[in-house]
PDB file of N, CA and C in Angstrom:
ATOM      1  N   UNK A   1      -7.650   1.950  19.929  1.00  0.00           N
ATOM      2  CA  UNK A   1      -6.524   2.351  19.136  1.00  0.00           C
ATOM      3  C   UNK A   1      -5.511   1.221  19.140  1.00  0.00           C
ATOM      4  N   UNK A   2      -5.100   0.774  17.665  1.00  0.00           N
ATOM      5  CA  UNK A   2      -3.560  -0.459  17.988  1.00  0.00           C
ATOM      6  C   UNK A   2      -2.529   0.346  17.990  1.00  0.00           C
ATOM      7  N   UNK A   3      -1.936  -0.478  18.809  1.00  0.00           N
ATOM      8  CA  UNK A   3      -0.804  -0.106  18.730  1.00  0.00           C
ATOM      9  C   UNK A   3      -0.042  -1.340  18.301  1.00  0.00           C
ATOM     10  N   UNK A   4       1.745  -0.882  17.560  1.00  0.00           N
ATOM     11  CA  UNK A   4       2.374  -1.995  16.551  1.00  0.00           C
ATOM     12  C   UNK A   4       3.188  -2.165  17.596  1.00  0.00           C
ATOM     13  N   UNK A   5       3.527  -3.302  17.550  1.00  0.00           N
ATOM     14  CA  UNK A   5       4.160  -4.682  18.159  1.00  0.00           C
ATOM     15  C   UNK A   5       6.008  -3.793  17.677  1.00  0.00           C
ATOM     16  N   UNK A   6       5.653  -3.394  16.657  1.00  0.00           N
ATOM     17  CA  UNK A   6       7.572  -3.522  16.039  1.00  0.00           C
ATOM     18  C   UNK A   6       8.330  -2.384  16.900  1.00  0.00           C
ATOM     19  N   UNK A   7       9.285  -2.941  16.684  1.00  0.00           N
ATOM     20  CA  UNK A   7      10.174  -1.781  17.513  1.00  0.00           C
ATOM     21  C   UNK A   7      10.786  -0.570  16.751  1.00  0.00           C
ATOM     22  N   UNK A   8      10.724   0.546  17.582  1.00  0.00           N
ATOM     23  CA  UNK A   8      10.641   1.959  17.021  1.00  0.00           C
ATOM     24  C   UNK A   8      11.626   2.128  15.668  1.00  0.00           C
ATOM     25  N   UNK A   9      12.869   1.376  15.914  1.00  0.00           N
ATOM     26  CA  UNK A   9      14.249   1.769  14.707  1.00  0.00           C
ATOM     27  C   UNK A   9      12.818   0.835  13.312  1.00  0.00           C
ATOM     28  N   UNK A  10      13.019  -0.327  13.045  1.00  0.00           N
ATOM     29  CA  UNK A  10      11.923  -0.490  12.320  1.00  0.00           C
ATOM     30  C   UNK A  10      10.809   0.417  11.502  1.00  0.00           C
ATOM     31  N   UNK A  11      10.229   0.720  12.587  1.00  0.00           N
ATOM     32  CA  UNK A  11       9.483   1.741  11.482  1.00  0.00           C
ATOM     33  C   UNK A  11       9.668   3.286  11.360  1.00  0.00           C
ATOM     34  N   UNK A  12      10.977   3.800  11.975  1.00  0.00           N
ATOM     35  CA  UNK A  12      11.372   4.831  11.538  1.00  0.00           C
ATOM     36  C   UNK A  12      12.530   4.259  10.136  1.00  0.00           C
ATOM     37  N   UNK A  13      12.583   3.364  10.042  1.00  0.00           N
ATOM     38  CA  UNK A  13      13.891   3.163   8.559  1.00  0.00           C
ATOM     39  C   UNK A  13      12.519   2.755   7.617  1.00  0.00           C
ATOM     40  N   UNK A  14      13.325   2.686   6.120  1.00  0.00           N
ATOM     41  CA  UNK A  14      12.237   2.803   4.956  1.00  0.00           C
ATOM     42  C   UNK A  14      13.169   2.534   3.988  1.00  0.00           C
ATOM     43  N   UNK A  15      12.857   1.496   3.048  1.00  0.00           N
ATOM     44  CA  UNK A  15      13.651   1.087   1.843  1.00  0.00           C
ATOM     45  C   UNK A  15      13.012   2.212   0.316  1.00  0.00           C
ATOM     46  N   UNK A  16      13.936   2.999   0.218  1.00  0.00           N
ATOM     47  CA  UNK A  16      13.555   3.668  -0.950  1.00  0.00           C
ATOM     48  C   UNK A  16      13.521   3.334  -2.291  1.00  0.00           C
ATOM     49  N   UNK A  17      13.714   1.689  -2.607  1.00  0.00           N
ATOM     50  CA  UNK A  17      13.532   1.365  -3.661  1.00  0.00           C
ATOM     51  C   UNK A  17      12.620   0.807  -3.808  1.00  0.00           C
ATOM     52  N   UNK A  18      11.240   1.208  -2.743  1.00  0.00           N
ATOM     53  CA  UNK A  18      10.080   0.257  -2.957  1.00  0.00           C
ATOM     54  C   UNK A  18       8.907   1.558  -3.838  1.00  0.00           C
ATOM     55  N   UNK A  19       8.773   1.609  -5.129  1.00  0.00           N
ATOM     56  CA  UNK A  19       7.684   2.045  -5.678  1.00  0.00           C
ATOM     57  C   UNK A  19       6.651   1.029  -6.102  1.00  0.00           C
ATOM     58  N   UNK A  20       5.598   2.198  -6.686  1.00  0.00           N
ATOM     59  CA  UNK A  20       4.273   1.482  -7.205  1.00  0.00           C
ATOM     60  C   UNK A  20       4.702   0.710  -8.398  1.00  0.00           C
ATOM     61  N   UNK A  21       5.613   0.636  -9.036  1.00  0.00           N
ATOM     62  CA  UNK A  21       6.201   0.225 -10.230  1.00  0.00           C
ATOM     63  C   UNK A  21       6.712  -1.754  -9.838  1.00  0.00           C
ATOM     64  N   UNK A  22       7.018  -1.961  -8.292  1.00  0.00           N
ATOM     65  CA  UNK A  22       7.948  -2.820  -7.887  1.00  0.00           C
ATOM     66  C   UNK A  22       6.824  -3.622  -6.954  1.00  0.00           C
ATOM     67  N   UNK A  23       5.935  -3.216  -6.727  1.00  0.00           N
ATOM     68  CA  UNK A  23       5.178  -4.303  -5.846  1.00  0.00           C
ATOM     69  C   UNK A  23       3.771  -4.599  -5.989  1.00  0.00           C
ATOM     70  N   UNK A  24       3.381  -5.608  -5.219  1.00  0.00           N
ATOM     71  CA  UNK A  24       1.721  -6.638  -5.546  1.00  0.00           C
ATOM     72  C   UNK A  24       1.040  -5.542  -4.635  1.00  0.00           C
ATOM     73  N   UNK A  25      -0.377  -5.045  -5.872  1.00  0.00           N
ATOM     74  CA  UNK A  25      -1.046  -4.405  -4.751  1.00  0.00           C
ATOM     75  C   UNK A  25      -2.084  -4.899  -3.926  1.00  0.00           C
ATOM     76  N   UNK A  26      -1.833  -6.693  -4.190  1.00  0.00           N
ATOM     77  CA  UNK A  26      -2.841  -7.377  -3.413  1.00  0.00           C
ATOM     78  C   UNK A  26      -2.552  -7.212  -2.029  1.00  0.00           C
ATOM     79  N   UNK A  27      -1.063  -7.058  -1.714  1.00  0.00           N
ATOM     80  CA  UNK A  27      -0.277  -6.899  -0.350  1.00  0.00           C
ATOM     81  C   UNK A  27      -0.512  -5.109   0.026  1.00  0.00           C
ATOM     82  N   UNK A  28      -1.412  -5.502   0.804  1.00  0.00           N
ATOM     83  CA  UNK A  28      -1.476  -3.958   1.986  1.00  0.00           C
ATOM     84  C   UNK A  28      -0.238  -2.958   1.956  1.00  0.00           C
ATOM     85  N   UNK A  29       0.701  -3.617   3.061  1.00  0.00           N
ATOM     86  CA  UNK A  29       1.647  -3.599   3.536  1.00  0.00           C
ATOM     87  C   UNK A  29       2.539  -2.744   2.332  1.00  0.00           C
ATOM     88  N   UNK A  30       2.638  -3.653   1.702  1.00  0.00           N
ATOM     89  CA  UNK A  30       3.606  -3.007   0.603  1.00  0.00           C
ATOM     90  C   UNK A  30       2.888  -2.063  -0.267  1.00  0.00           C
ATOM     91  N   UNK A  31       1.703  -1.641   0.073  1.00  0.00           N
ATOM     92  CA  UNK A  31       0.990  -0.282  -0.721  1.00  0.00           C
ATOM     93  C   UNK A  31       1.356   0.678   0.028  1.00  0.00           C
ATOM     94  N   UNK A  32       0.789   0.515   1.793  1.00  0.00           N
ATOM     95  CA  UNK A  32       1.173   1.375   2.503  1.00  0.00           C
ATOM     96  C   UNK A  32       2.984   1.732   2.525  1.00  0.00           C
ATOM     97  N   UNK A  33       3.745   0.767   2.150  1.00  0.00           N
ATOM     98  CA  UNK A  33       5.171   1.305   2.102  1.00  0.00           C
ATOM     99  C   UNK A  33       5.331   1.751   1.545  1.00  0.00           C
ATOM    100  N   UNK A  34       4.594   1.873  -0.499  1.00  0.00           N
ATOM    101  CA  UNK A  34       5.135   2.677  -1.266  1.00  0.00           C
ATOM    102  C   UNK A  34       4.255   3.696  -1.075  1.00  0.00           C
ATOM    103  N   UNK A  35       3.419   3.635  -0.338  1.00  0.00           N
ATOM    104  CA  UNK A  35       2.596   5.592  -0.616  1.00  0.00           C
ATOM    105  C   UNK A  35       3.671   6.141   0.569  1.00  0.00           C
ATOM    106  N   UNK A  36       4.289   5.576   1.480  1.00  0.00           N
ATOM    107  CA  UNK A  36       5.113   6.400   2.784  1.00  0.00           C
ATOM    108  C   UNK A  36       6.136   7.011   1.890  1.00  0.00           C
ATOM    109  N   UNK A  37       6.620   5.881   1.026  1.00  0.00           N
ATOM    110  CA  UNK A  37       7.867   6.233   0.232  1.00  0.00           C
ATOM    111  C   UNK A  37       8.131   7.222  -0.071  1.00  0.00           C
ATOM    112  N   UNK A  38       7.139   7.629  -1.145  1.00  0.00           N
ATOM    113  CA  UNK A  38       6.521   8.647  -2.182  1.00  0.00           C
ATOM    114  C   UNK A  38       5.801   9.791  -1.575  1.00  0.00           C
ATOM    115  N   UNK A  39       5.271   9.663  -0.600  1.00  0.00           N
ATOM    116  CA  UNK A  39       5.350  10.839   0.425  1.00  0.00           C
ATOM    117  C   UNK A  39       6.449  11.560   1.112  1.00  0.00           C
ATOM    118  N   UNK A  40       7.704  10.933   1.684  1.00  0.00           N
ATOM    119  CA  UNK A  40       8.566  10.881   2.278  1.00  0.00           C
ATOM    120  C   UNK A  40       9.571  11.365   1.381  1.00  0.00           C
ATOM    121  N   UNK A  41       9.301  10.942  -0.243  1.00  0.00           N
ATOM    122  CA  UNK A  41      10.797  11.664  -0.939  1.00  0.00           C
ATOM    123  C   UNK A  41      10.145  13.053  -1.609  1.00  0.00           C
ATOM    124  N   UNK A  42       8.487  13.241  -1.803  1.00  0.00           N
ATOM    125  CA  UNK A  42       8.126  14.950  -1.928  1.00  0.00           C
ATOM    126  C   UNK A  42       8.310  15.689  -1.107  1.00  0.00           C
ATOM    127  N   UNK A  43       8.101  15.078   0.045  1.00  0.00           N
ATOM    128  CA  UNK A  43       8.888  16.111   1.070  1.00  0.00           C
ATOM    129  C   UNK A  43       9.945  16.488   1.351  1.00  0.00           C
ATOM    130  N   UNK A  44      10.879  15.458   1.327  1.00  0.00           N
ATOM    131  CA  UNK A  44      12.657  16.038   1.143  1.00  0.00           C
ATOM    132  C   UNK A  44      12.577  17.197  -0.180  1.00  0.00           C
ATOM    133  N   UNK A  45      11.832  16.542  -1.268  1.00  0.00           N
ATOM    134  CA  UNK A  45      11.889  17.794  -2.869  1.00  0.00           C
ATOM    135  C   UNK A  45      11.479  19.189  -1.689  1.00  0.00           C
ATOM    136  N   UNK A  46      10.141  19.036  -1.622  1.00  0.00           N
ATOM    137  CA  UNK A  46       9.553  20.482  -1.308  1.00  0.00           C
ATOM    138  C   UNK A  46      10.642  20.733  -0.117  1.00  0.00           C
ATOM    139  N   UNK A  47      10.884  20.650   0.603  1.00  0.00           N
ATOM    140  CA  UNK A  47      11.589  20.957   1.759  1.00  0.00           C
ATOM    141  C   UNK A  47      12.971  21.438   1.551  1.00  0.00           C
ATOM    142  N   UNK A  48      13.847  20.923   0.389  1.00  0.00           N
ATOM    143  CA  UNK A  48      15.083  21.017   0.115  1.00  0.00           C
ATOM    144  C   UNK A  48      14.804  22.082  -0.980  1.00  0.00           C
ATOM    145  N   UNK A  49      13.748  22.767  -1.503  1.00  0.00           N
ATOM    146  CA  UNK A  49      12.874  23.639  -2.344  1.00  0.00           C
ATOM    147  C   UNK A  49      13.153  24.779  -1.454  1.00  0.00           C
ATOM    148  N   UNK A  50      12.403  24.615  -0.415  1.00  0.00           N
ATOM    149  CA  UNK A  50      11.849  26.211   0.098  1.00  0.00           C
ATOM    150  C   UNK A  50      13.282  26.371   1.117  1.00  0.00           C
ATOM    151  N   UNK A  51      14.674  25.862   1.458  1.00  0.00           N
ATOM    152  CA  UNK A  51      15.937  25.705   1.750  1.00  0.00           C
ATOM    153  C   UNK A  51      16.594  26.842   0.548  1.00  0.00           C
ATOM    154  N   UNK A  52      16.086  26.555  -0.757  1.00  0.00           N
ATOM    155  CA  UNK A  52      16.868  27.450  -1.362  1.00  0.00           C
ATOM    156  C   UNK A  52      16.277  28.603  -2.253  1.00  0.00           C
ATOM    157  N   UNK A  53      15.153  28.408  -1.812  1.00  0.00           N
ATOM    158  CA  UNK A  53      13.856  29.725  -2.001  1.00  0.00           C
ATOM    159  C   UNK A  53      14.414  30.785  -0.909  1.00  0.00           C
ATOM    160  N   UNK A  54      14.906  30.489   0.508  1.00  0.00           N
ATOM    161  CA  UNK A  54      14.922  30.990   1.533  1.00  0.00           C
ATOM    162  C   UNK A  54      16.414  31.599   1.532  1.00  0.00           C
ATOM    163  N   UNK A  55      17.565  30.991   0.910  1.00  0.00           N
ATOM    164  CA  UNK A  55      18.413  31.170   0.503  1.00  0.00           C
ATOM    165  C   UNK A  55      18.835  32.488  -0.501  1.00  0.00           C
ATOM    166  N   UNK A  56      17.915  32.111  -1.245  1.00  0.00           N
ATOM    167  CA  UNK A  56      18.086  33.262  -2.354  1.00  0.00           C
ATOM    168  C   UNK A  56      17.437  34.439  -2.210  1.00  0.00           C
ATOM    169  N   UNK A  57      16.453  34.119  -1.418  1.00  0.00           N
ATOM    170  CA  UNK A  57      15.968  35.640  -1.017  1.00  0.00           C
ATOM    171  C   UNK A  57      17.161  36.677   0.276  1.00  0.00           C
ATOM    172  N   UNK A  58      17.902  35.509   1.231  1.00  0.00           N
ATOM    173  CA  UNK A  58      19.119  36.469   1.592  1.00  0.00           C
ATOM    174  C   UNK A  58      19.792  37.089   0.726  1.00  0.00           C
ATOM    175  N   UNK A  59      20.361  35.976  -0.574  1.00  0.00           N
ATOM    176  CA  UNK A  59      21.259  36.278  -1.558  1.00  0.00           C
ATOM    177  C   UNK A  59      20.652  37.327  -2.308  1.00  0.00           C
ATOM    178  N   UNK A  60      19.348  37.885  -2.397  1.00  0.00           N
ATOM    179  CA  UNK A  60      18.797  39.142  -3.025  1.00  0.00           C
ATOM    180  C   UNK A  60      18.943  40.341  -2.323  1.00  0.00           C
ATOM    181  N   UNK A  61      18.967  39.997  -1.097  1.00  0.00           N
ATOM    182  CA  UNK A  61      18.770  41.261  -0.001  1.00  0.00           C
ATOM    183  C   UNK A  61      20.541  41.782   0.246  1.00  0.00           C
ATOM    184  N   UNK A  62      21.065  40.939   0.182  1.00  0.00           N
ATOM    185  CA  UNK A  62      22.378  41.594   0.748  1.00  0.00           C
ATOM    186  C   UNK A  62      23.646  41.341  -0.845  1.00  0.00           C
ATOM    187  N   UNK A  63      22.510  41.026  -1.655  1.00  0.00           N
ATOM    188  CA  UNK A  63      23.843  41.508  -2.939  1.00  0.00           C
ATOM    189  C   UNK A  63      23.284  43.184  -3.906  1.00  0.00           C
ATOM    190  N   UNK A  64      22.136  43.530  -3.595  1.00  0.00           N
ATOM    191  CA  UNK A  64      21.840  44.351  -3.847  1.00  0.00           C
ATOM    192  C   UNK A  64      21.635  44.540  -5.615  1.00  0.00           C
ATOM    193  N   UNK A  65      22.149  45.817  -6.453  1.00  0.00           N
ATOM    194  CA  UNK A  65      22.380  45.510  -7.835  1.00  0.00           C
ATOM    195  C   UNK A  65      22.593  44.328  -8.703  1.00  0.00           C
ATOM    196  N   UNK A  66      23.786  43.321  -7.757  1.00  0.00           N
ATOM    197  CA  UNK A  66      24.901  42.168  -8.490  1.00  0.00           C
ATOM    198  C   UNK A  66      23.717  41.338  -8.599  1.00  0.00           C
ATOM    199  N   UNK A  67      22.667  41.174  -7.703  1.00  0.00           N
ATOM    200  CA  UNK A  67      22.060  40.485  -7.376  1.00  0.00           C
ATOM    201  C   UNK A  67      21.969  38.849  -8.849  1.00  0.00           C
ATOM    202  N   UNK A  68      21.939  39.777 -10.529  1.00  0.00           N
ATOM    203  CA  UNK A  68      21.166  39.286 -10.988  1.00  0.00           C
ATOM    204  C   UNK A  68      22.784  38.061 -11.344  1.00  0.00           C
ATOM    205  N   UNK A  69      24.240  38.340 -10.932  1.00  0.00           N
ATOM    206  CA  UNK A  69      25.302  37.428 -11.290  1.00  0.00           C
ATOM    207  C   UNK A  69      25.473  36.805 -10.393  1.00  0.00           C
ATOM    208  N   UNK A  70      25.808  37.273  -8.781  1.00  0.00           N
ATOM    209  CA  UNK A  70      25.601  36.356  -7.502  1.00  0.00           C
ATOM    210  C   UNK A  70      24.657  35.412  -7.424  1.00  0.00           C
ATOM    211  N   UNK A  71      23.275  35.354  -7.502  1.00  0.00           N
ATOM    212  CA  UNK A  71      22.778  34.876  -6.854  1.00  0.00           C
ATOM    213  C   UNK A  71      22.066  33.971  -8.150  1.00  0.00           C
ATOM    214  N   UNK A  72      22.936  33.700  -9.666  1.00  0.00           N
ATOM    215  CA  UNK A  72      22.147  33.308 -10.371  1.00  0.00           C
ATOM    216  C   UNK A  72      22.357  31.763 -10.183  1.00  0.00           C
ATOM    217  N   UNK A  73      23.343  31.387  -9.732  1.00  0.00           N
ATOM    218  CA  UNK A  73      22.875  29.716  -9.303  1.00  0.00           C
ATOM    219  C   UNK A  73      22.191  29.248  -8.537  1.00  0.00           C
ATOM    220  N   UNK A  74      21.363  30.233  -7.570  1.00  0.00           N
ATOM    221  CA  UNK A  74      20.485  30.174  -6.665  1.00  0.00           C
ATOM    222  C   UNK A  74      19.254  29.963  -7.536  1.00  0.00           C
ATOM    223  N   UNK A  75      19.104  31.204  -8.497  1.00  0.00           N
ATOM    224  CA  UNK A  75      17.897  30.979  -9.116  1.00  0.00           C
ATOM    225  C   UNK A  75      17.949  30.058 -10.212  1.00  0.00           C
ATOM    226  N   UNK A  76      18.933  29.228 -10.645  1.00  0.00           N
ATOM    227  CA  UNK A  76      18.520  28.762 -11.362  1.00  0.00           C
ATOM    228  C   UNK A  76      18.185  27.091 -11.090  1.00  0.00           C
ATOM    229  N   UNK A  77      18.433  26.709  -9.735  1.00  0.00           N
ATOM    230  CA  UNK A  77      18.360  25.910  -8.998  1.00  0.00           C
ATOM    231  C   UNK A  77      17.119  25.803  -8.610  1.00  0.00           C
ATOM    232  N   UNK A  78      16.260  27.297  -8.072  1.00  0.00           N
ATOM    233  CA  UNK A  78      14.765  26.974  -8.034  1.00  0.00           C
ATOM    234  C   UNK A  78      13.947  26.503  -9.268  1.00  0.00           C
ATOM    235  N   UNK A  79      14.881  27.055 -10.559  1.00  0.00           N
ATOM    236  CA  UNK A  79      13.444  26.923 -11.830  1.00  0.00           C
ATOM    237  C   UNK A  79      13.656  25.524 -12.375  1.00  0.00           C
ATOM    238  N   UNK A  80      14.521  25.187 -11.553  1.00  0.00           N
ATOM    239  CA  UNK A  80      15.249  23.361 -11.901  1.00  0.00           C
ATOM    240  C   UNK A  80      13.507  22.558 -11.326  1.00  0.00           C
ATOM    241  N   UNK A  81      13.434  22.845 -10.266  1.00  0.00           N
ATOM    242  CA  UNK A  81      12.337  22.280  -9.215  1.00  0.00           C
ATOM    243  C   UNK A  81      13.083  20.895  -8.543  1.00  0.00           C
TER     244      UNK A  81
END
C-alpha cells in the first residue's frame, strides 16, 4: 500500500476551479483533481438537498393545514434541485 509523502492540510484543501473543461488529460493528477472536484461539489448539492427535504418534512408536521403557505419556500427550494 503507498502511502503520500504530502502533508495532511494539502490534500484535505482542493481548488474548485479545476474542471474537465480547464485541464490536460494527458496529466493524471489533474484528472484525478477534477473527478475529486466534481465529486466533492455533488455531494455538498445532494447533501444540502436532503438538509431541506428533512426540513420540510418538520415544516409539514408541525404546521399542520397552513402547511401548503408556511412551508412553501421549503418546497419550492426542493423542486429548484
Amino acid at each position: 500500500m503507498a502511502v503520500s509523502s504530502a502533508p495532511a492540510s494539502s490534500l484535505s484543501s482542493h481548488d474548485p476551479s479545476i474542471t474537465y473543461d480547464t485541464i490536460d488529460f494527458n496529466d493524471r493528477k489533474q484528472v484525478v483533481a477534477a473527478r475529486n472536484t466534481m465529486i466533492r461539489e455533488q455531494w455538498i448539492k445532494t447533501m444540502e438537498q436532503r438538509l431541506v427535504r428533512d426540513e420540510l418534512a418538520r415544516c409539514y408536521k408541525s404546521e399542520g393545514v397552513n402547511h401548503y403557505v408556511t412551508c412553501k419556500h421549503l418546497a419550492d427550494r426542493t423542486c429548484r434541485g
